[in-house]
Protein backbone atom coordinates (compact mmCIF):
# COMPACT_ATOMS: atom_id res chain seq x y z
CA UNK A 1 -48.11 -20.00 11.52
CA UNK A 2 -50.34 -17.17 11.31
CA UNK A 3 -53.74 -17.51 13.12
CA UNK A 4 -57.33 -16.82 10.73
CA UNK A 5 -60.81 -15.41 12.27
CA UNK A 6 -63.47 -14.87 10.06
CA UNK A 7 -65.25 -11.81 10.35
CA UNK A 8 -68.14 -11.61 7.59
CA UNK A 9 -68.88 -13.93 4.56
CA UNK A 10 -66.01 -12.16 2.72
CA UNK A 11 -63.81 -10.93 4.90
CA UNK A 12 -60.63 -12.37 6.50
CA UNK A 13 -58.38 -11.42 9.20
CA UNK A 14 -54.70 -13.25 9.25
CA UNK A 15 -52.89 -12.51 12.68
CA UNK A 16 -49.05 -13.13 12.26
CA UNK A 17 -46.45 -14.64 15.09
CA UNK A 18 -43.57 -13.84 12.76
CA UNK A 19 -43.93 -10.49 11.27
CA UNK A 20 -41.38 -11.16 8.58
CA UNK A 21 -43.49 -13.62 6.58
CA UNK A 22 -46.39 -10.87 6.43
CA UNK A 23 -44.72 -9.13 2.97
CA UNK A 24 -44.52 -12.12 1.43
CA UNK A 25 -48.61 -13.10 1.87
CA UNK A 26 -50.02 -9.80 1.39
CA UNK A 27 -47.68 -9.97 -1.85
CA UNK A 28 -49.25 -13.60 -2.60
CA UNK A 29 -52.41 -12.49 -2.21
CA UNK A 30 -52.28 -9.49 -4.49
CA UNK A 31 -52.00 -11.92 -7.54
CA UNK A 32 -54.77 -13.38 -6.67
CA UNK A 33 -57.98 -11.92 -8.64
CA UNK A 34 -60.96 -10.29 -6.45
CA UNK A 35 -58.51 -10.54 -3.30
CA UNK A 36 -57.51 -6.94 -2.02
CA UNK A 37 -55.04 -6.35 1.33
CA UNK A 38 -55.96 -3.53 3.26
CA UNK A 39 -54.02 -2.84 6.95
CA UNK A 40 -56.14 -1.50 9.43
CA UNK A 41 -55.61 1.87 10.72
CA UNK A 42 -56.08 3.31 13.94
CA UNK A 43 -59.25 6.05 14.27
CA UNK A 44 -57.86 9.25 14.46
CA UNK A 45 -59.80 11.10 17.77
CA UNK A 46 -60.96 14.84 17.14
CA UNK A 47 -60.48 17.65 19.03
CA UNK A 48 -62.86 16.87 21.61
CA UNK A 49 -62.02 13.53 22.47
CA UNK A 50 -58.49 14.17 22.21
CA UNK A 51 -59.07 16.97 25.23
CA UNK A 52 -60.79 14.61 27.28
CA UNK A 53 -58.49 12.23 27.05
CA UNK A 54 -55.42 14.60 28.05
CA UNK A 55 -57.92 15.60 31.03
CA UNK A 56 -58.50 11.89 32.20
CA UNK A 57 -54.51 11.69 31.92
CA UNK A 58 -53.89 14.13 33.34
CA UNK A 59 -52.11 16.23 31.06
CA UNK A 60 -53.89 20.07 31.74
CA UNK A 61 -52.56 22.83 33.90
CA UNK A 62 -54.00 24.37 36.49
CA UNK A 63 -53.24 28.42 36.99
CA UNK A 64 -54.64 31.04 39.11
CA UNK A 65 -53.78 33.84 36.45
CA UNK A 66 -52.29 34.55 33.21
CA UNK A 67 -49.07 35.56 34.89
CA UNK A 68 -49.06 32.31 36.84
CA UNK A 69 -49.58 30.41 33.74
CA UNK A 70 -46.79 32.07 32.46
CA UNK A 71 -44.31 31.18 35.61
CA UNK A 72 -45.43 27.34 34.86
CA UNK A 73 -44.38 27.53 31.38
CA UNK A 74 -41.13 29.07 32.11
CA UNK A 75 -39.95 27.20 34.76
């Protein structure tokens, strides 16, 4: 049974146990009139905050030169 939390005066957000019933509401809920199904999507980081991110994760390199950066890469 899917769980409901209402988030402004017109909005609605169904949370679903069983996935495979989800088709068959959003298509119920299309026929109805002024009703519109929209899936949220996930925000998209720019370049910025995608850096900082792979620092804080530690996904950066650390070289002393170019030619050390180089031995990194191809080893």
């Amino acid at each position: 049974m899917p769980t409901t939390t209402q988030i402004a005066q017109n909005q609605l957000i169904l949370t679903f146990e069983n996935a495979s019933i989800m088709s068959a509401v959003k298509k119920m809920l299309s026929f109805m009139q002024g009703v519109t199904v929209t899936t949220p999507r996930k925000k998209k980081l720019n370049g910025v905050d995608q850096a900082l991110l792979d620092i804080k994760e530690g996904r950066v390199y650390h070289a002393e030169s170019l030619d050390d950066l180089f031995n990194q890469l191809d080893a």
